[in-house]
Structures are given as structure tokens and as C-alpha cells.
PDB file of N, CA and C in Angstrom:
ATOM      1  N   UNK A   1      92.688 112.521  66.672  1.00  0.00           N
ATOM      2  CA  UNK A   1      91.897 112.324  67.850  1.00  0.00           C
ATOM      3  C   UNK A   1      91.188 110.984  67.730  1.00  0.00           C
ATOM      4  N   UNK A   2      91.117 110.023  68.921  1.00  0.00           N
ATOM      5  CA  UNK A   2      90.127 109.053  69.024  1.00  0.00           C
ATOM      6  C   UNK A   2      89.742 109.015  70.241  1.00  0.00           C
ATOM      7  N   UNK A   3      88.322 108.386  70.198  1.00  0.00           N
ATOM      8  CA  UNK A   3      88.219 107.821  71.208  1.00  0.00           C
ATOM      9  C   UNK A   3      87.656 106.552  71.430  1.00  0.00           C
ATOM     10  N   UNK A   4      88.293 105.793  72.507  1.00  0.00           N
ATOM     11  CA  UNK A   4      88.168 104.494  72.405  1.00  0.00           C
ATOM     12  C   UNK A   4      87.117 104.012  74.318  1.00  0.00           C
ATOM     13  N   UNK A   5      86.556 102.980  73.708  1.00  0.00           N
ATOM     14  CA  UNK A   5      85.753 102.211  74.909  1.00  0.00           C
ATOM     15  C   UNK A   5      86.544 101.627  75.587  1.00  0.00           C
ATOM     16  N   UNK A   6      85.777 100.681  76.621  1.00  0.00           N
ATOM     17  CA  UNK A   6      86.326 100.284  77.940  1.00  0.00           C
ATOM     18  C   UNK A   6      87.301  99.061  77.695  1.00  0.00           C
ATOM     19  N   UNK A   7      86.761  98.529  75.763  1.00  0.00           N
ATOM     20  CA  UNK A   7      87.255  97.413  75.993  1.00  0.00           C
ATOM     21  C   UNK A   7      88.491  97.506  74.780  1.00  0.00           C
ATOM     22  N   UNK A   8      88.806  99.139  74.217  1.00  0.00           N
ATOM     23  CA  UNK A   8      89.874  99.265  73.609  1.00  0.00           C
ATOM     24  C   UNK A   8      89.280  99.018  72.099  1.00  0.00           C
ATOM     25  N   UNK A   9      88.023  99.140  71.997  1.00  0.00           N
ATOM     26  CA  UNK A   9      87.301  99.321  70.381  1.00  0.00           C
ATOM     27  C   UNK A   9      87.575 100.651  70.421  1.00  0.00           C
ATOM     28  N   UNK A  10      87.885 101.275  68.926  1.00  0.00           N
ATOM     29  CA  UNK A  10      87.353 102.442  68.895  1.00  0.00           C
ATOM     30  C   UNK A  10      85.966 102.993  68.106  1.00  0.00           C
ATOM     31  N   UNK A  11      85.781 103.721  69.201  1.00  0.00           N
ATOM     32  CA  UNK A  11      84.322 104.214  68.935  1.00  0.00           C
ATOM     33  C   UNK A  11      84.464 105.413  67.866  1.00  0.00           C
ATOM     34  N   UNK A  12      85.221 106.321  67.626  1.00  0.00           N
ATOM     35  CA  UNK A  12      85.173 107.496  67.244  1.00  0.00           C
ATOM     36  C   UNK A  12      86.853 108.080  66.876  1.00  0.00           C
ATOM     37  N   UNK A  13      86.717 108.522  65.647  1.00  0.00           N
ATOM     38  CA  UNK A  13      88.056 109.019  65.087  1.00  0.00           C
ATOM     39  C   UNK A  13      88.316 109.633  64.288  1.00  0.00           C
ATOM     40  N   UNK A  14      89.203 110.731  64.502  1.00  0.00           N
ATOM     41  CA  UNK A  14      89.905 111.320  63.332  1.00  0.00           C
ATOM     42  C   UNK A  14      90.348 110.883  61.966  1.00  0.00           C
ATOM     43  N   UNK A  15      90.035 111.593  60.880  1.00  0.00           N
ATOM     44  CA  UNK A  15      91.223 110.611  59.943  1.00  0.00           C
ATOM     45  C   UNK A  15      92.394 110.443  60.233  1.00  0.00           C
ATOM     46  N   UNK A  16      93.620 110.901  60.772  1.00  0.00           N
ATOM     47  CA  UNK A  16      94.653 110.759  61.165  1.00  0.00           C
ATOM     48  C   UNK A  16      94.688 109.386  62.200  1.00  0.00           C
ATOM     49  N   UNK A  17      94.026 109.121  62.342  1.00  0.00           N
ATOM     50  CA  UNK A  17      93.568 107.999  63.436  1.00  0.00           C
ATOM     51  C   UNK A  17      94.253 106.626  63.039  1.00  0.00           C
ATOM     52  N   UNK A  18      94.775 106.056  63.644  1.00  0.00           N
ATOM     53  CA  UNK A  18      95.658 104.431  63.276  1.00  0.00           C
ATOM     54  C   UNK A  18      95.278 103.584  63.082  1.00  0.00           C
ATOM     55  N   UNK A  19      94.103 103.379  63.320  1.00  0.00           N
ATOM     56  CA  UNK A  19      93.098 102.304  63.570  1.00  0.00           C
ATOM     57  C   UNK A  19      93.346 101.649  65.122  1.00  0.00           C
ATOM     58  N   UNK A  20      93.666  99.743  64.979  1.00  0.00           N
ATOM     59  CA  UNK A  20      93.708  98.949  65.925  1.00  0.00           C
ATOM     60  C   UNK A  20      95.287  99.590  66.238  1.00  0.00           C
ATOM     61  N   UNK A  21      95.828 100.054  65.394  1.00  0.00           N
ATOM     62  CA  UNK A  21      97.420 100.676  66.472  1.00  0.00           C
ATOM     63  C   UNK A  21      97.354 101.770  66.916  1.00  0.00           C
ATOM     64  N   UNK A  22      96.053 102.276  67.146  1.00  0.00           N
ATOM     65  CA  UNK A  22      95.843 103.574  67.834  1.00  0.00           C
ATOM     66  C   UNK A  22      95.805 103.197  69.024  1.00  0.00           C
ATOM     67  N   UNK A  23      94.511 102.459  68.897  1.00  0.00           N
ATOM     68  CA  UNK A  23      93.730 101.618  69.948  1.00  0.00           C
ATOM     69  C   UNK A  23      94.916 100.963  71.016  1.00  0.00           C
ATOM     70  N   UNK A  24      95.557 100.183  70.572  1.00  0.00           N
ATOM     71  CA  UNK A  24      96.706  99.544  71.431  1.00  0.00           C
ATOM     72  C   UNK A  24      97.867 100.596  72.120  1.00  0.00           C
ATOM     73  N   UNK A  25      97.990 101.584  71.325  1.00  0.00           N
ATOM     74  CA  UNK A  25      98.891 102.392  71.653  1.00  0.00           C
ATOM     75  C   UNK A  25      98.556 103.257  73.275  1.00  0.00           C
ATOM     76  N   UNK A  26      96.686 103.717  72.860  1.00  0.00           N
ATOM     77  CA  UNK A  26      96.107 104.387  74.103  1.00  0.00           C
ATOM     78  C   UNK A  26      96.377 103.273  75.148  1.00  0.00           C
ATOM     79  N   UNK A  27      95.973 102.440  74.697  1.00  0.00           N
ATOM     80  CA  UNK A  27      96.078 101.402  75.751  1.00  0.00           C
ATOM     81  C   UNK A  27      97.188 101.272  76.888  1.00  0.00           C
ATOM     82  N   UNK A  28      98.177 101.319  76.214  1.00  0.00           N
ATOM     83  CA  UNK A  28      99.910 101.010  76.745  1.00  0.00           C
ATOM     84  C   UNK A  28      99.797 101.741  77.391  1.00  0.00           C
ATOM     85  N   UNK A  29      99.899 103.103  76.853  1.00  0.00           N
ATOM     86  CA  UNK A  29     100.006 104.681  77.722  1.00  0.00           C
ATOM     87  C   UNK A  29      99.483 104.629  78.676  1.00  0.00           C
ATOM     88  N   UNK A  30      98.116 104.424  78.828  1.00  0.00           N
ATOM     89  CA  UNK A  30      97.632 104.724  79.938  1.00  0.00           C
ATOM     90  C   UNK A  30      97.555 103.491  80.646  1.00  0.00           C
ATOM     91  N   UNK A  31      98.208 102.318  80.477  1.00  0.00           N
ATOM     92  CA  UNK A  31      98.470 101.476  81.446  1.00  0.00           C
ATOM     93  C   UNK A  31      99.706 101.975  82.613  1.00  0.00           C
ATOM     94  N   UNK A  32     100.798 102.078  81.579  1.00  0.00           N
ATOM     95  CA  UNK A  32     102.057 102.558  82.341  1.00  0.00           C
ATOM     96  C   UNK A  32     101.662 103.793  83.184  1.00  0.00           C
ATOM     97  N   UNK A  33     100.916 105.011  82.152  1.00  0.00           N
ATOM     98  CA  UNK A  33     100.404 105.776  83.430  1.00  0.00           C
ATOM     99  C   UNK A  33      99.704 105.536  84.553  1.00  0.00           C
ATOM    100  N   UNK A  34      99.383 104.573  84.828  1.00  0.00           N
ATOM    101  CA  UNK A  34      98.407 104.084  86.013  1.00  0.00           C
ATOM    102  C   UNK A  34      99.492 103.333  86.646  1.00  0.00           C
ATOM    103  N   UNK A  35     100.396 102.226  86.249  1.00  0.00           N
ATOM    104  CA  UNK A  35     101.031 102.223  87.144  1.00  0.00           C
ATOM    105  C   UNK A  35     102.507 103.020  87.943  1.00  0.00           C
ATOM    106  N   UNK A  36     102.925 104.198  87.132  1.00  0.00           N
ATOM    107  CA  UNK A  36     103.087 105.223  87.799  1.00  0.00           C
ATOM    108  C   UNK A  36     102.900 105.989  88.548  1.00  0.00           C
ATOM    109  N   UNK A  37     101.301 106.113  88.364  1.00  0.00           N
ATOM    110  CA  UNK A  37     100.477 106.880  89.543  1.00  0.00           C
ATOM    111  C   UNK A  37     100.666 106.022  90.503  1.00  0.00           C
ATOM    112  N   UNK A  38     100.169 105.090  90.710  1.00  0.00           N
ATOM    113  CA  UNK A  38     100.047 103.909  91.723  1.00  0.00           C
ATOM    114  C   UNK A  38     101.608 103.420  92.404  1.00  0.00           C
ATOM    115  N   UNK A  39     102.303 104.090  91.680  1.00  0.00           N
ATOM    116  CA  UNK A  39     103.852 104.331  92.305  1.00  0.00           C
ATOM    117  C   UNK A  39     103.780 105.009  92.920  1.00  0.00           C
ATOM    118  N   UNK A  40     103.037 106.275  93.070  1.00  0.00           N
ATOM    119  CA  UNK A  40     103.541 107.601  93.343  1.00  0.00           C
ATOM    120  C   UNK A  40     102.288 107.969  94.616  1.00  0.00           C
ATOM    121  N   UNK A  41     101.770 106.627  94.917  1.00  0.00           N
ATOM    122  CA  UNK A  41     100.671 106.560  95.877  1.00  0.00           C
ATOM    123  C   UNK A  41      99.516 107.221  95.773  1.00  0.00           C
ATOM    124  N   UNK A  42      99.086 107.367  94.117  1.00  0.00           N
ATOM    125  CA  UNK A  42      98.061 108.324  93.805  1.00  0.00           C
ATOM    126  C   UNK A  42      97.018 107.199  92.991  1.00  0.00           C
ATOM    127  N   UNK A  43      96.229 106.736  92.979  1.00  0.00           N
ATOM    128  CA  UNK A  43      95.333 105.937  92.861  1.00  0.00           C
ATOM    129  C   UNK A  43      94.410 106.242  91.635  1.00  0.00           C
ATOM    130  N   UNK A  44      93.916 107.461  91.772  1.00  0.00           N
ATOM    131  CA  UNK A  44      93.039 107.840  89.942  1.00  0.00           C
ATOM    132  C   UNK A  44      94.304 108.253  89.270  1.00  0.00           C
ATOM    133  N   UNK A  45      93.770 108.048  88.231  1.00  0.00           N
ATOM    134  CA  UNK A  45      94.022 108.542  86.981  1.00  0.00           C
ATOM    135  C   UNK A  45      93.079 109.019  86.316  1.00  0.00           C
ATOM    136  N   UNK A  46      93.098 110.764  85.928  1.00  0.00           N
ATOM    137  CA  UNK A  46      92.239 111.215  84.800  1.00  0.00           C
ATOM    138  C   UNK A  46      92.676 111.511  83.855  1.00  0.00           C
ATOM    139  N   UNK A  47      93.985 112.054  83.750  1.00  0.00           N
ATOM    140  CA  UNK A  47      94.344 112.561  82.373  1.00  0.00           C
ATOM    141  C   UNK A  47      95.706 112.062  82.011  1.00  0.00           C
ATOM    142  N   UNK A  48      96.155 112.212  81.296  1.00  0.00           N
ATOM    143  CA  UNK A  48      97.969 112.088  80.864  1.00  0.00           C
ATOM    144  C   UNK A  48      98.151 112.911  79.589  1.00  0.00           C
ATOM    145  N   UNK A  49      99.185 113.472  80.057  1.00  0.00           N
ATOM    146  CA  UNK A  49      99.823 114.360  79.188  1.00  0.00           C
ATOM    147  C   UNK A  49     101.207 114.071  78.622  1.00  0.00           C
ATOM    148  N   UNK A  50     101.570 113.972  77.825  1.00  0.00           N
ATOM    149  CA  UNK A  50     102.858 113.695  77.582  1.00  0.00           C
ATOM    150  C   UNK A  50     103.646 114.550  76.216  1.00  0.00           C
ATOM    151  N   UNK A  51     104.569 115.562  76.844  1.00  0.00           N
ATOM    152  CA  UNK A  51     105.059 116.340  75.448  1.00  0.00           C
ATOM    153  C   UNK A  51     106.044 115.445  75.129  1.00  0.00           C
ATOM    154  N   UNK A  52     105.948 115.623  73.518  1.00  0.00           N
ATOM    155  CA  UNK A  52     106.721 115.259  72.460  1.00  0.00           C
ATOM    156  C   UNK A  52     107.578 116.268  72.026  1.00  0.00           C
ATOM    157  N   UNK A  53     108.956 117.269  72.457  1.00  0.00           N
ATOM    158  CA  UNK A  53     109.103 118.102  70.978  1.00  0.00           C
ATOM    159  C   UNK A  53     108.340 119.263  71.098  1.00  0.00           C
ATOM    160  N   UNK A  54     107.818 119.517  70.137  1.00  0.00           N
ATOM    161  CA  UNK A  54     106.770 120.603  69.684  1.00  0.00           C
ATOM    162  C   UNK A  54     105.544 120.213  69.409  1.00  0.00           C
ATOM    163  N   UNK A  55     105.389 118.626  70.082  1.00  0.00           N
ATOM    164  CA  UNK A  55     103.760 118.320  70.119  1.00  0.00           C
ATOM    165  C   UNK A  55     103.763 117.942  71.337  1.00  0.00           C
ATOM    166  N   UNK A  56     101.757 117.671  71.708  1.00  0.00           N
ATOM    167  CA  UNK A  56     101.703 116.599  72.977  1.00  0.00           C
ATOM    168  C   UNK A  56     100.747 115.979  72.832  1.00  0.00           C
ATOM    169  N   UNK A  57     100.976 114.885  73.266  1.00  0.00           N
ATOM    170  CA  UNK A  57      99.696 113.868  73.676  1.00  0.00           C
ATOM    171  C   UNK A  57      98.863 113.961  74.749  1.00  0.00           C
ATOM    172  N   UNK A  58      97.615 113.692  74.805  1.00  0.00           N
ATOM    173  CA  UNK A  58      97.236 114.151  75.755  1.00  0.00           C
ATOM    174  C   UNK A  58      95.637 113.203  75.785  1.00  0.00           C
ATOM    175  N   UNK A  59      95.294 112.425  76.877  1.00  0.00           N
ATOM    176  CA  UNK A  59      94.050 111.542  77.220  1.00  0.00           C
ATOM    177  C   UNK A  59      93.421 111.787  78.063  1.00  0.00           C
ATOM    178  N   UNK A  60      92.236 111.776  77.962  1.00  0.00           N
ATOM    179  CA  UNK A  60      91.736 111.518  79.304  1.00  0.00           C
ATOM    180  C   UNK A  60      90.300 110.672  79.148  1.00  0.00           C
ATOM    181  N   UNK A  61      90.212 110.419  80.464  1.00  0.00           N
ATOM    182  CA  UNK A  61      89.004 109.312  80.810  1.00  0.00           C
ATOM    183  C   UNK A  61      87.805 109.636  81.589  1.00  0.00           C
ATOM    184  N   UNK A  62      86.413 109.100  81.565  1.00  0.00           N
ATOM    185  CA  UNK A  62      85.106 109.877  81.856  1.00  0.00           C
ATOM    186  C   UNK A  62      84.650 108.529  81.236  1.00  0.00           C
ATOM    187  N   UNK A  63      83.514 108.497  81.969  1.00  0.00           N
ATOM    188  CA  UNK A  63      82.310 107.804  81.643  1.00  0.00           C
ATOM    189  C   UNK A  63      82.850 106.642  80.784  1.00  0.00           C
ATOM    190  N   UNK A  64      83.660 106.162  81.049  1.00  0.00           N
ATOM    191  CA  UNK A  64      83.819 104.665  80.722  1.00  0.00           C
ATOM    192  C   UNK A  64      84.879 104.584  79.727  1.00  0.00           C
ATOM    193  N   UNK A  65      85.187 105.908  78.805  1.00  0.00           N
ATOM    194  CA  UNK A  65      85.806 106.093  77.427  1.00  0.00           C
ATOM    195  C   UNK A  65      87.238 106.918  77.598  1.00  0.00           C
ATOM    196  N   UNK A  66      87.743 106.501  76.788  1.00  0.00           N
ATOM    197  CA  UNK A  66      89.143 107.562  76.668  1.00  0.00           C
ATOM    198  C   UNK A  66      89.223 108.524  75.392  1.00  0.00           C
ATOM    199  N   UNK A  67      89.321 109.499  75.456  1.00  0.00           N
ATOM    200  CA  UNK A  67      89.757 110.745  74.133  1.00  0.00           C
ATOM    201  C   UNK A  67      91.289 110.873  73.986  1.00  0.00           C
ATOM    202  N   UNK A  68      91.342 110.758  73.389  1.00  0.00           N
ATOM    203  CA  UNK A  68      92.944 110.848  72.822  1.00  0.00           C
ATOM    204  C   UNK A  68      93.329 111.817  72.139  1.00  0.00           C
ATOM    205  N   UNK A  69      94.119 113.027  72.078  1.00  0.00           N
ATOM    206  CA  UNK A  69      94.657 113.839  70.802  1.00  0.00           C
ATOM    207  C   UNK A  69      96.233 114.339  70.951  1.00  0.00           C
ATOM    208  N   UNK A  70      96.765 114.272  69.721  1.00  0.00           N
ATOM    209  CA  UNK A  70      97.704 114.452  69.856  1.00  0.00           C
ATOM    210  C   UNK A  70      97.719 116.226  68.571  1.00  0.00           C
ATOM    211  N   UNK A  71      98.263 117.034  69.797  1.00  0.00           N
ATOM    212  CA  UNK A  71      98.729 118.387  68.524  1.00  0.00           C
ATOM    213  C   UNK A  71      99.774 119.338  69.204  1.00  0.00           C
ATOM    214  N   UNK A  72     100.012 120.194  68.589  1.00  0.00           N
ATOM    215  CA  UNK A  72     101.367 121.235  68.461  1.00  0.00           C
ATOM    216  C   UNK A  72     101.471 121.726  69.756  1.00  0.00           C
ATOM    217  N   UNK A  73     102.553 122.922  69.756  1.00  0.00           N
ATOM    218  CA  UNK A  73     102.233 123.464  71.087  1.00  0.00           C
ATOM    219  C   UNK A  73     101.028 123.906  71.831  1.00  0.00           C
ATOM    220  N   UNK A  74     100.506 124.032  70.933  1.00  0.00           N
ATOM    221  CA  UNK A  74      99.060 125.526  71.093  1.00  0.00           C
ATOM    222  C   UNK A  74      97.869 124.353  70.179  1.00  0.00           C
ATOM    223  N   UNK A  75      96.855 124.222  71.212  1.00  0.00           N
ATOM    224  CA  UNK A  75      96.371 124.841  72.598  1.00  0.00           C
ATOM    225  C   UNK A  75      97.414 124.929  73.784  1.00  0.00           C
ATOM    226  N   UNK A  76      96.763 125.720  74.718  1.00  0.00           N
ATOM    227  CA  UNK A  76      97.473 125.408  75.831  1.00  0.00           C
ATOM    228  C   UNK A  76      97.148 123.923  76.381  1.00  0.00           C
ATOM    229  N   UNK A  77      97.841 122.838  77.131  1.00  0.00           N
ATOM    230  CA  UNK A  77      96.959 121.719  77.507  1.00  0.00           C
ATOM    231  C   UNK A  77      96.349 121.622  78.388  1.00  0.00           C
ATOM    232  N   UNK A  78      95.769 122.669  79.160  1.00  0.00           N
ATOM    233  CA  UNK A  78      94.910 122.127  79.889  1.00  0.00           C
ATOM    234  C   UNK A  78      93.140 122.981  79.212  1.00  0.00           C
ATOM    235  N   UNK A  79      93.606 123.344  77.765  1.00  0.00           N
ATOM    236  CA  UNK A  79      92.355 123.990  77.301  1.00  0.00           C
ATOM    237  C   UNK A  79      92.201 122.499  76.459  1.00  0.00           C
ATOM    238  N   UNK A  80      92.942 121.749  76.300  1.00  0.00           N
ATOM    239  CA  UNK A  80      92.758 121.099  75.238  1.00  0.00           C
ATOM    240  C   UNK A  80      92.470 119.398  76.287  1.00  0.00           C
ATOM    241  N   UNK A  81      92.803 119.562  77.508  1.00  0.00           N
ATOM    242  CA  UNK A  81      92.386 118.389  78.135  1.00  0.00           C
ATOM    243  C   UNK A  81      90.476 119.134  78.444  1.00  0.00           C
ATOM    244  N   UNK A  82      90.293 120.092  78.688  1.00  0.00           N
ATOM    245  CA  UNK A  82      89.051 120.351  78.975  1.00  0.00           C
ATOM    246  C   UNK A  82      88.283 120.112  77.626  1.00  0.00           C
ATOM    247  N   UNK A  83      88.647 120.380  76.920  1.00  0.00           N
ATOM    248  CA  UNK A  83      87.865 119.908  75.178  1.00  0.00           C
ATOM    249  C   UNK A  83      87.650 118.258  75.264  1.00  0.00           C
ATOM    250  N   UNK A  84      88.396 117.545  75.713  1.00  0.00           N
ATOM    251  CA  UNK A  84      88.426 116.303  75.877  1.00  0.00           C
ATOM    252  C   UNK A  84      87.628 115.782  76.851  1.00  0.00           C
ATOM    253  N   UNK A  85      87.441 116.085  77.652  1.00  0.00           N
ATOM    254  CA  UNK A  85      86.908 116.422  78.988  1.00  0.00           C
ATOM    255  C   UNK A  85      85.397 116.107  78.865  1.00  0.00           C
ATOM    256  N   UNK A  86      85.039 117.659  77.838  1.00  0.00           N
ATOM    257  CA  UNK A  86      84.074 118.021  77.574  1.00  0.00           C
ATOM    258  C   UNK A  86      82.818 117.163  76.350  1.00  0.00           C
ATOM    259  N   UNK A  87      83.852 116.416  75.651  1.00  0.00           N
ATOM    260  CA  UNK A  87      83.917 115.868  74.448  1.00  0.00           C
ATOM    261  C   UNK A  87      83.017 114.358  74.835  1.00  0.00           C
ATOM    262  N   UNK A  88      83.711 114.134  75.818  1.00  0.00           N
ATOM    263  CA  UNK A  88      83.388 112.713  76.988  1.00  0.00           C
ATOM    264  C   UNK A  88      81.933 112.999  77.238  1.00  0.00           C
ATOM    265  N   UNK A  89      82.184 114.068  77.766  1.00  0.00           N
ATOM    266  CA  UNK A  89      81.071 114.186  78.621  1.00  0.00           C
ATOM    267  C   UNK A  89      79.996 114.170  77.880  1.00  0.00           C
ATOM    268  N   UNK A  90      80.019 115.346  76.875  1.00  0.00           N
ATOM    269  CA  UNK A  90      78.530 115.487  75.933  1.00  0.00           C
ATOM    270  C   UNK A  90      77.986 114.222  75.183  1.00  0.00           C
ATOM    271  N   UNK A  91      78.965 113.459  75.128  1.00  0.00           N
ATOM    272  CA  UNK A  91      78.647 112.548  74.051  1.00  0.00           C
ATOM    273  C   UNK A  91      78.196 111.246  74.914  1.00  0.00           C
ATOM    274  N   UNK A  92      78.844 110.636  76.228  1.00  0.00           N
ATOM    275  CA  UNK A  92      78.691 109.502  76.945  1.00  0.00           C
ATOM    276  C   UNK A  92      78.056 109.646  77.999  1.00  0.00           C
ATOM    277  N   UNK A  93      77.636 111.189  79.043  1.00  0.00           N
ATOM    278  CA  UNK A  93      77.328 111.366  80.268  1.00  0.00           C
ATOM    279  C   UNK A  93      76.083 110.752  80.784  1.00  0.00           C
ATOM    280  N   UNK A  94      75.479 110.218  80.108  1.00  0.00           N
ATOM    281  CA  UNK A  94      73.977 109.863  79.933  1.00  0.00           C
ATOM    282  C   UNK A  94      74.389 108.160  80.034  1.00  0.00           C
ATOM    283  N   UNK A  95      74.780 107.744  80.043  1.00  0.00           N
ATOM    284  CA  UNK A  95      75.494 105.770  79.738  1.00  0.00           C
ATOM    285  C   UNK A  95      74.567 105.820  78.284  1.00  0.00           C
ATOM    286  N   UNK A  96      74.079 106.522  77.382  1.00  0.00           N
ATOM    287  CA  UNK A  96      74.142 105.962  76.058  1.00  0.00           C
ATOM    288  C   UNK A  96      74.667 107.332  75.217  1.00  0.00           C
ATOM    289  N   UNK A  97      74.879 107.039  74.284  1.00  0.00           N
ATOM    290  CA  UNK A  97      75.580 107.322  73.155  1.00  0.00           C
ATOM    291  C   UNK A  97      74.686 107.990  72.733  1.00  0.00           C
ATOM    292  N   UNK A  98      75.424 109.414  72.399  1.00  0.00           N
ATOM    293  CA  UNK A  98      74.291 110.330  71.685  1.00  0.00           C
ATOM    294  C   UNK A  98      75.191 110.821  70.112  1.00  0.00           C
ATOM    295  N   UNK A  99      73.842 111.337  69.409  1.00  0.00           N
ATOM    296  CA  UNK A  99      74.579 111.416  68.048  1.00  0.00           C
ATOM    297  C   UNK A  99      74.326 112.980  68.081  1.00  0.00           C
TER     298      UNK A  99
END
């Protein structure tokens, strides 16, 4: 899991975490996902999901930041986009950073 700021630092991470090729990686993803959406005449973007196999990726965006995690089948994903969701929220909803 990471999560990264507006400007693609990451703020917060898993050990499994890549570092700056995490960072770039969220990045890509959710570029191409945006301009997909924006193909598809849909303008936000909150989340992206993407199965792998027997894993998925899965982001989403709030308050300025992106959460990133990638795991197995289970959770279901939309329990595990709400953890993310939620994750955003508690920690950034305020515009400062809480510990």
C-alpha cells in the first residue's frame, strides 16, 4: 500500500512499497485511467481497479492524495476501495495531516 501526494511524493507506505517506482507507476495508471474515462465521456475519476490473475490493484483519490493497494482475491473490492476511501479521508479530510 502507498500513498502518494498531488505532486507524486510519497507520503506513506507499506514495506512492500517500491519507492520512486511506486510513485511513477501510480502515476501512469491513473493517467491512462483518466484518459479513458475522458474517452468514455466521463470526466471524474475516483477509483481504478484493475485485476491481475488472482490479484488487484486498486486506487483511489480524495483530498488531494492517492492510496494505492495491491492484494489477492479477497477483500471483496469494493470493501477494499472503501478502506482506501476511508484511509484518505481520516488522515487528509481536514487539508492537514494528522498523525
Amino acid at each position: 500500500m502507498a500513498v502518494v501526494d498531488a505532486s507524486g511524493a510519497i507520503v506513506a507506505a507499506g514495506p512492500a512499497a517500491a519507492g520512486e517506482r511506486a510513485s511513477q507507476s501510480i502515476g501512469l495508471l491513473w493517467d491512462a485511467a483518466r484518459r479513458r474515462a475522458g474517452q468514455a465521456g466521463d470526466a471524474g475519476l475516483e477509483h481504478v481497479v484493475v485485476p491481475l490473475g488472482d490479484a488487484v490493484v486498486a486506487a483511489v483519490e480524495a483530498h488531494g492524495y492517492r492510496a494505492v493497494a495491491v492484494t489477492g482475491a479477497r477483500p471483496a473490492v469494493a470493501l477494499l476501495l472503501f478502506d482506501l476511501r476511508t484511509c484518505l479521508g481520516d488522515a487528509f479530510a481536514g487539508g492537514e495531516e494528522t498523525q
